[in-house]
Protein backbone atom coordinates (compact mmCIF):
# COMPACT_ATOMS: atom_id res chain seq x y z
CA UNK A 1 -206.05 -136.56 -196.73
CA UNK A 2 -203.90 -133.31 -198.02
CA UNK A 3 -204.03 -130.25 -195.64
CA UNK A 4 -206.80 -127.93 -197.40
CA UNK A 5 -204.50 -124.67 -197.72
CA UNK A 6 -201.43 -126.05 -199.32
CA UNK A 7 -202.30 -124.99 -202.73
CA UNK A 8 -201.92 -121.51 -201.42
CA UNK A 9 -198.70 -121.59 -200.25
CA UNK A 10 -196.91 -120.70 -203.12
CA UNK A 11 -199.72 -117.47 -203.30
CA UNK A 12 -198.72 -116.44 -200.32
CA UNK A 13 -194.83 -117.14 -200.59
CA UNK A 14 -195.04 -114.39 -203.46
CA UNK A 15 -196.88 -111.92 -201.70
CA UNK A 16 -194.40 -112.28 -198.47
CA UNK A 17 -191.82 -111.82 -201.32
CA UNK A 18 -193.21 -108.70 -203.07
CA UNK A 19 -194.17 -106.91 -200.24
CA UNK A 20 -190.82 -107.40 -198.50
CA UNK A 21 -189.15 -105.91 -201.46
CA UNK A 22 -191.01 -103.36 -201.58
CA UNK A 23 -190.83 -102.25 -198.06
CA UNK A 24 -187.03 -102.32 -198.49
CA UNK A 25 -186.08 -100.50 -201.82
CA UNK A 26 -184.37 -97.71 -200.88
CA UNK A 27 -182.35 -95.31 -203.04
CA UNK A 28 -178.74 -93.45 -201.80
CA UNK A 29 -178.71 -89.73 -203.86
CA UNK A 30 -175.22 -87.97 -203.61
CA UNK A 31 -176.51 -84.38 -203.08
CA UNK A 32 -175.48 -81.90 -206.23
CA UNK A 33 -174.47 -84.88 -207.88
CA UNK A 34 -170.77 -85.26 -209.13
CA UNK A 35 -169.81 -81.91 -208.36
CA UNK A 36 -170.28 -82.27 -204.81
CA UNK A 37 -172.18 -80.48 -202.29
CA UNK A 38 -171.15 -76.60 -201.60
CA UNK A 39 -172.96 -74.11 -199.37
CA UNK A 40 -175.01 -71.73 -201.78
CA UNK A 41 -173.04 -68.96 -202.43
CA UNK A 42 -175.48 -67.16 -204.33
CA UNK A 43 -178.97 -68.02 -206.56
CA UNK A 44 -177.81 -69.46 -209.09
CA UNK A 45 -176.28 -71.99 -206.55
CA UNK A 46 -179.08 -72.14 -205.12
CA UNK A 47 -181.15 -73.00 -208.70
CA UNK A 48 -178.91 -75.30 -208.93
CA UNK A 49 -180.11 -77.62 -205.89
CA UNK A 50 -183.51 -76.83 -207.34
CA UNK A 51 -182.76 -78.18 -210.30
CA UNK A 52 -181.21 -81.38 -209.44
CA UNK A 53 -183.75 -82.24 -206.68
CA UNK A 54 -186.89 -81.77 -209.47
CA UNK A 55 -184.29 -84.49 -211.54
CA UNK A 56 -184.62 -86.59 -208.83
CA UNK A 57 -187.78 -89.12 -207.79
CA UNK A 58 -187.57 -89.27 -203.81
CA UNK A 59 -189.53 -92.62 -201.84
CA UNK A 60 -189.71 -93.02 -197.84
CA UNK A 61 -186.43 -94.41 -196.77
CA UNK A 62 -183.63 -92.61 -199.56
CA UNK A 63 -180.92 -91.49 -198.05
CA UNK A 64 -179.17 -88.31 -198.91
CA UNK A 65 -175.37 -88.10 -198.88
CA UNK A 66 -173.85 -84.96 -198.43
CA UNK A 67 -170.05 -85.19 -199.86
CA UNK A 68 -168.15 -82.20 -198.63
CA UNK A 69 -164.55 -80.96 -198.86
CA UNK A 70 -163.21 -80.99 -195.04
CA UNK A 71 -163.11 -77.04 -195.25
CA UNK A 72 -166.31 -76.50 -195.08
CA UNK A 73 -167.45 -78.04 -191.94
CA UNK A 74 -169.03 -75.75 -189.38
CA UNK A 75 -167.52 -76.65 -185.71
CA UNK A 76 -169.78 -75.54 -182.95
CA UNK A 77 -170.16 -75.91 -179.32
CA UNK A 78 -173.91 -76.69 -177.76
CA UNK A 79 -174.19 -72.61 -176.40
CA UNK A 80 -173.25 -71.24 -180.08
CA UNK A 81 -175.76 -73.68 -181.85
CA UNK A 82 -178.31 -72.29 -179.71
CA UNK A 83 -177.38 -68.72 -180.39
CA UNK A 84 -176.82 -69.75 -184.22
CA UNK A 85 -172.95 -68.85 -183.92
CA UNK A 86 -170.31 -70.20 -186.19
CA UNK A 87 -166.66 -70.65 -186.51
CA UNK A 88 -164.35 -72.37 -189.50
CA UNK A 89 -162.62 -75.18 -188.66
CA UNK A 90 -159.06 -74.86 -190.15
């Protein structure tokens, strides 16, 4: 005698299938595209971010990489984050 549920294996083998891919698409956006990310320097920078985020279509689990020339990293300690100080590292 054949076990009752094998028929559905296959049904269920697809579903496993979908849903797994679908749980694991996941999309890596390089902020401002091409040109790189830069701290907005005025409006029209900061359309600019604007703009290419409303270009984009975001899901749950993108990832958003920040490419940044090595000038424009902020070094600070744990006291002058919490007082919102800054200093260029050079």
């Amino acid at each position: 005698m054949a076990f009752p549920f094998r028929a559905s294996y296959p049904f269920f083998f697809c579903l496993i299938l979908f849903c797994g891919d679908s749980l694991v698409n996941c999309t890596e956006f390089e902020v401002g595209s091409h040109d790189s990310w830069v701290v907005p320097k005025s409006k029209d920078d900061d359309l600019m971010y604007n703009q290419w985020a409303s270009q984009n279509r975001f899901k749950v689990n993108d990832t958003l990489l920040f490419k940044y020339e090595k000038d424009s990293v902020m070094v600070v300690t744990e006291e002058e984050y919490e007082k919102c100080y800054t200093s260029l590292v050079g």
